[in-house]
N, C-alpha and C. Protein backbone atom coordinates (compact mmCIF):
# COMPACT_ATOMS: atom_id res chain seq x y z
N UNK A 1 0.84 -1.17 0.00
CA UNK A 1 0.00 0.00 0.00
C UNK A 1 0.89 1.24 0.00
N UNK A 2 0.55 2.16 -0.79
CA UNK A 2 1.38 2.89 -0.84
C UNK A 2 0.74 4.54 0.06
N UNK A 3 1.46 5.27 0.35
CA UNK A 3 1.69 6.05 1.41
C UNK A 3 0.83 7.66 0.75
N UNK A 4 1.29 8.15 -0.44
CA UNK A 4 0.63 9.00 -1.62
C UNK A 4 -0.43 9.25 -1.68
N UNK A 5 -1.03 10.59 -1.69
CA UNK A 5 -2.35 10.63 -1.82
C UNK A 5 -2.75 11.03 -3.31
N UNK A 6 -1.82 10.71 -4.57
CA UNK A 6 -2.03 11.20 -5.60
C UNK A 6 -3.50 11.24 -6.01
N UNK A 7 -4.32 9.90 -5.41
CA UNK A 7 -5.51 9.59 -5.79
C UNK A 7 -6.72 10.59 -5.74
N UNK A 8 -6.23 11.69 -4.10
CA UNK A 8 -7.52 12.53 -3.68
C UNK A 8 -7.21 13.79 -4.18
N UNK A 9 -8.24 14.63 -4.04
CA UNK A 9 -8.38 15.81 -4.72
C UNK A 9 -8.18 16.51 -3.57
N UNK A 10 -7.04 16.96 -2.85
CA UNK A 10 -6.93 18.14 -1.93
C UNK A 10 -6.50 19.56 -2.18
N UNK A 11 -7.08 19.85 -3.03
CA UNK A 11 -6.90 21.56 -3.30
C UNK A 11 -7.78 21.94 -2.96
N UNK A 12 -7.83 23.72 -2.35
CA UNK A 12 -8.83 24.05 -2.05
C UNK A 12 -9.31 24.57 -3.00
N UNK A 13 -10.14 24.95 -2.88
CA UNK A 13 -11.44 26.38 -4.00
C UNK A 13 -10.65 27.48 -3.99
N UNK A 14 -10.48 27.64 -5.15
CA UNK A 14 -9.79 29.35 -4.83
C UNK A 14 -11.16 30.36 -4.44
N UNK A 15 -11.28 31.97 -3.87
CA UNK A 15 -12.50 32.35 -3.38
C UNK A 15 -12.52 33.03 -4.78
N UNK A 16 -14.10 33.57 -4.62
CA UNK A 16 -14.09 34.29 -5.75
C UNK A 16 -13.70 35.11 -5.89
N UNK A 17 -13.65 36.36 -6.96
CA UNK A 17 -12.66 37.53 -7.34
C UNK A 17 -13.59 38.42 -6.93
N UNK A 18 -13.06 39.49 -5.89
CA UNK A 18 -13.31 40.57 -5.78
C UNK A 18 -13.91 41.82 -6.70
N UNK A 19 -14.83 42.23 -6.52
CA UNK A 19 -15.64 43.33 -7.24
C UNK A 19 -15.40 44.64 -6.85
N UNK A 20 -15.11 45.49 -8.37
CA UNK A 20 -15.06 46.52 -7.90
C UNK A 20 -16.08 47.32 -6.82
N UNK A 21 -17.03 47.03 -6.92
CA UNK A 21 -17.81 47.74 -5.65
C UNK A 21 -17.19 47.52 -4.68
N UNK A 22 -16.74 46.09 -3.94
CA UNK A 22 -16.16 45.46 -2.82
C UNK A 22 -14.55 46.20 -2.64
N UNK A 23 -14.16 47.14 -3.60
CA UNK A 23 -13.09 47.37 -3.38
C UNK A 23 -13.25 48.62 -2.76
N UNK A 24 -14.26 49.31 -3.61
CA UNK A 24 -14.54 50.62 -3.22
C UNK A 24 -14.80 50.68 -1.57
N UNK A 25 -15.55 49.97 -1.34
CA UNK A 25 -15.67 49.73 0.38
C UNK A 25 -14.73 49.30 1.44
N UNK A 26 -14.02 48.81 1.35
CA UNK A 26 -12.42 48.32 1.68
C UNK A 26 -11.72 49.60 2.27
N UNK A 27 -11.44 49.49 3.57
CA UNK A 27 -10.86 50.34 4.27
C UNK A 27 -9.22 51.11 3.34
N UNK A 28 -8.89 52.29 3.23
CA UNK A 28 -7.49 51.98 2.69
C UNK A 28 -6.48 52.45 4.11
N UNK A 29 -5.64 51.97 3.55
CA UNK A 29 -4.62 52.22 4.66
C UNK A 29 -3.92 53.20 5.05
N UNK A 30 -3.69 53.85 6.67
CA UNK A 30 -3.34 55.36 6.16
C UNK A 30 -1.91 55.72 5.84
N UNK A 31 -1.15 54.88 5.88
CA UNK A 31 0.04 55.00 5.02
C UNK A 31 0.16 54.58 3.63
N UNK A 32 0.18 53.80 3.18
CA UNK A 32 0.39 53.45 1.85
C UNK A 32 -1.08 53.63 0.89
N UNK A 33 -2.03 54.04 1.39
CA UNK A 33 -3.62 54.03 0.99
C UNK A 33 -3.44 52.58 0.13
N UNK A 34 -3.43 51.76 0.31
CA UNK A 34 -3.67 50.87 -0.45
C UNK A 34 -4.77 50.00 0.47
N UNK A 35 -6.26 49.60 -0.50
CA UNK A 35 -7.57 48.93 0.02
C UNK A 35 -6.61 47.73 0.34
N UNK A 36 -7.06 47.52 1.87
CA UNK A 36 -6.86 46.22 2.29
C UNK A 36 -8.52 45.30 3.36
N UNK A 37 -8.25 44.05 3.37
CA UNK A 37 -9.57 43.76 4.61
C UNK A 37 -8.68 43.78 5.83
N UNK A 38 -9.47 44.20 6.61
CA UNK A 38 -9.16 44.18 7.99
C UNK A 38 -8.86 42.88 8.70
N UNK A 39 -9.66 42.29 8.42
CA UNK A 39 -9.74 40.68 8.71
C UNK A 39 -8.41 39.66 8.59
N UNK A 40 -7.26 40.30 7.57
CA UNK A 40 -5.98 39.70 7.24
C UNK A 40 -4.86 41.01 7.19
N UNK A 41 -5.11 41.90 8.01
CA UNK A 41 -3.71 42.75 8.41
C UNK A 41 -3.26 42.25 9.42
N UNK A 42 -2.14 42.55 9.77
CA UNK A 42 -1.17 42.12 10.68
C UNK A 42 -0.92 43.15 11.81
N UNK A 43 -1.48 44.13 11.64
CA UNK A 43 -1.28 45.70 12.26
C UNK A 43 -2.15 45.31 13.78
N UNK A 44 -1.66 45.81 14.70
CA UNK A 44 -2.86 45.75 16.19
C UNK A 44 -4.21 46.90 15.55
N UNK A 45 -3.69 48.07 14.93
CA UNK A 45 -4.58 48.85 14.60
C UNK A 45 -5.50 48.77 13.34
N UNK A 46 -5.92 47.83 12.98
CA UNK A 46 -6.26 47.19 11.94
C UNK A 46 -7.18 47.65 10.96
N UNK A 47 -7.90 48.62 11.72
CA UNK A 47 -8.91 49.35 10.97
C UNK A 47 -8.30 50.59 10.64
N UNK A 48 -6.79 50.90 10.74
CA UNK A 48 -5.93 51.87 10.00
C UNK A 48 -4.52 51.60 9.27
N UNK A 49 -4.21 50.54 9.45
CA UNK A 49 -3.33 50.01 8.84
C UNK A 49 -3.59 48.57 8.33
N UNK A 50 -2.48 48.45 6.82
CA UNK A 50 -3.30 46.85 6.44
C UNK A 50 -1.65 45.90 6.99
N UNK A 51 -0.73 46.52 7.53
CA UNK A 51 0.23 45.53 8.23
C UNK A 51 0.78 46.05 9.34
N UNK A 52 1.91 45.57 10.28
CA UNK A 52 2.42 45.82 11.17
C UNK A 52 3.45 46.66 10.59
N UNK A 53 4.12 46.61 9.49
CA UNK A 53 5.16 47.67 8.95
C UNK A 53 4.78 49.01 8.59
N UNK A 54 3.67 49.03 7.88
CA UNK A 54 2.78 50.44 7.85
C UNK A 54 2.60 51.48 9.20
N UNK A 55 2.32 50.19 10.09
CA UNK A 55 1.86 50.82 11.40
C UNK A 55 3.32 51.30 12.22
N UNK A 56 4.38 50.39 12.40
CA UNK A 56 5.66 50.96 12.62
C UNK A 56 6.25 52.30 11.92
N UNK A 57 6.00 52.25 10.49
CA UNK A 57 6.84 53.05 9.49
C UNK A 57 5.94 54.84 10.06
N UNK A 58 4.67 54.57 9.89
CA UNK A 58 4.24 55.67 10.34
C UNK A 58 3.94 56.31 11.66
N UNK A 59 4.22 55.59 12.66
CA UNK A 59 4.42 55.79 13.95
C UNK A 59 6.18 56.54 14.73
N UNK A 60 6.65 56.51 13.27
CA UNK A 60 8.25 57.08 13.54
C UNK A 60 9.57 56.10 13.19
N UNK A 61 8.80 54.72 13.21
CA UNK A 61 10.06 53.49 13.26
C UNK A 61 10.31 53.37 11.78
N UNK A 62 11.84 52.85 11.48
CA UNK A 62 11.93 52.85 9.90
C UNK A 62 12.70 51.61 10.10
N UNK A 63 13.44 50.59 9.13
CA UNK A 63 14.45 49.57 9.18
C UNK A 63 15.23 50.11 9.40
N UNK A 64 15.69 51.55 8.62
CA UNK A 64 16.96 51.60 8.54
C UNK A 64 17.57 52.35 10.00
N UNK A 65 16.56 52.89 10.78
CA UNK A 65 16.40 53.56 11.61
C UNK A 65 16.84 52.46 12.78
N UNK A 66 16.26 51.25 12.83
CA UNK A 66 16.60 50.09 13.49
C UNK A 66 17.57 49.79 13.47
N UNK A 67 18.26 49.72 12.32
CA UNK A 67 19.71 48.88 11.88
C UNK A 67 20.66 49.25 12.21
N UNK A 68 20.75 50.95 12.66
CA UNK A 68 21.72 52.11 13.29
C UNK A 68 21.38 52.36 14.54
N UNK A 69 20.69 51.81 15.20
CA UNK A 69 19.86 51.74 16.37
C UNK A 69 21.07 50.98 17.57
N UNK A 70 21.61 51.96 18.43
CA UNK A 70 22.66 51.62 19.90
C UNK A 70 21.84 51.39 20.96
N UNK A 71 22.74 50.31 21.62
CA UNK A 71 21.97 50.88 22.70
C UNK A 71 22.63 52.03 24.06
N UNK A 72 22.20 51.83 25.10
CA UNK A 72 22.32 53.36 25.75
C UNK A 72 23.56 53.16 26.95
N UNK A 73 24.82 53.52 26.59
CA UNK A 73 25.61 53.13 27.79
C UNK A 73 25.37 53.69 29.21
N UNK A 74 25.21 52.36 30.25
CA UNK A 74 24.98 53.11 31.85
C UNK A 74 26.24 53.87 32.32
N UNK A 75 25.74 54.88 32.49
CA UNK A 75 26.64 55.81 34.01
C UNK A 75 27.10 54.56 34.79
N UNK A 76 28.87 54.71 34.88
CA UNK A 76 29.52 54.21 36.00
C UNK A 76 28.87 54.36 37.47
N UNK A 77 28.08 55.66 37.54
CA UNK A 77 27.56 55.87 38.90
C UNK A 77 26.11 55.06 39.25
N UNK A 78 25.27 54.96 38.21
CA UNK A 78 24.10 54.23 38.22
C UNK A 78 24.60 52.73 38.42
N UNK A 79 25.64 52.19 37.62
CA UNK A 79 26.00 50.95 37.91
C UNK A 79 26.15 50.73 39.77
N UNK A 80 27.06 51.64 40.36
CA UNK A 80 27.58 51.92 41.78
C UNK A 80 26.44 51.79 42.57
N UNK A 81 25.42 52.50 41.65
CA UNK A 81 24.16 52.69 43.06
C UNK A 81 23.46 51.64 42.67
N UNK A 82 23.37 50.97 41.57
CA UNK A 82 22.77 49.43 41.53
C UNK A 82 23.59 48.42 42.60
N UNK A 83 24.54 48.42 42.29
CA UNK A 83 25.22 47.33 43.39
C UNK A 83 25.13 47.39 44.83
N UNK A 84 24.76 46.44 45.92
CA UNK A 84 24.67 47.08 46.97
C UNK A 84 25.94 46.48 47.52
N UNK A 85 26.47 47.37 48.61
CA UNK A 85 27.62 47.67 49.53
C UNK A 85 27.76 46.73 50.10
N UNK A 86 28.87 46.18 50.53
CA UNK A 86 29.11 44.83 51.36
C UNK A 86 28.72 45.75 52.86
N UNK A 87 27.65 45.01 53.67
CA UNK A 87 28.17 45.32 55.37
C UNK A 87 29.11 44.18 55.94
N UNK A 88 29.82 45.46 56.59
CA UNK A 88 30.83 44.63 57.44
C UNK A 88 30.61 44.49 58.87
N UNK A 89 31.67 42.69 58.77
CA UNK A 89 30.58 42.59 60.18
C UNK A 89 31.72 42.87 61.88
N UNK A 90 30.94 42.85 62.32
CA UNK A 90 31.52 43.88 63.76
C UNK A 90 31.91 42.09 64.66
C-alpha cells in the first residue's frame, strides 16, 4: 500500500474575485492608501493600517532607523548605586 495521496483531490477552491464595488468599500490604509480587509492585516490597529510595517513606518520606526539603532551606555555611577555595599561585620 502505498503512502501517496495522488488519488484525492486536496486543493482548495480558490475564493471568488473581488468586485469593484467590494473594493470601493475596503478600508485603505493610512500610510500606503492601499484597500486592504481588515480581517488579514497584521497591524494591532487594523482598521488603519493593512500591516504591522505600515503601522511601525508611520508611527516614527523605519528599518533603517533600526539597523543604526545603539543601545544606551549606563553611568559608571548608576552601575555603583545598583550594586549594593558589602556590610561589614563587627
Amino acid at each position: 500500500m502505498s503512502t501517496m495521496t495522488e488519488d484525492r483531490d486536496e486543493s482548495m477552491p480558490l475564493p471568488p474575485p473581488a468586485h469593484i464595488g467590494d473594493l470601493e468599500t475596503m478600508p485603505r490604509c493610512k500610510r500606503c492608501n492601499l484597500a486592504y480587509m481588515p480581517t488579514k492585516s497584521s497591524s494591532a490597529l487594523r482598521l488603519t493600517y493593512c500591516s504591522f510595517l505600515c503601522e511601525l513606518g508611520d508611527l516614527g520606526f523605519s528599518m533603517a532607523g533600526l539597523e543604526h539603532m545603539e543601545r544606551a551606555k549606563k553611568d559608571d555611577e548608576a552601575e555603583s548605586e545598583a550594586e549594593p555595599t558589602p556590610v561589614a561585620a563587627e
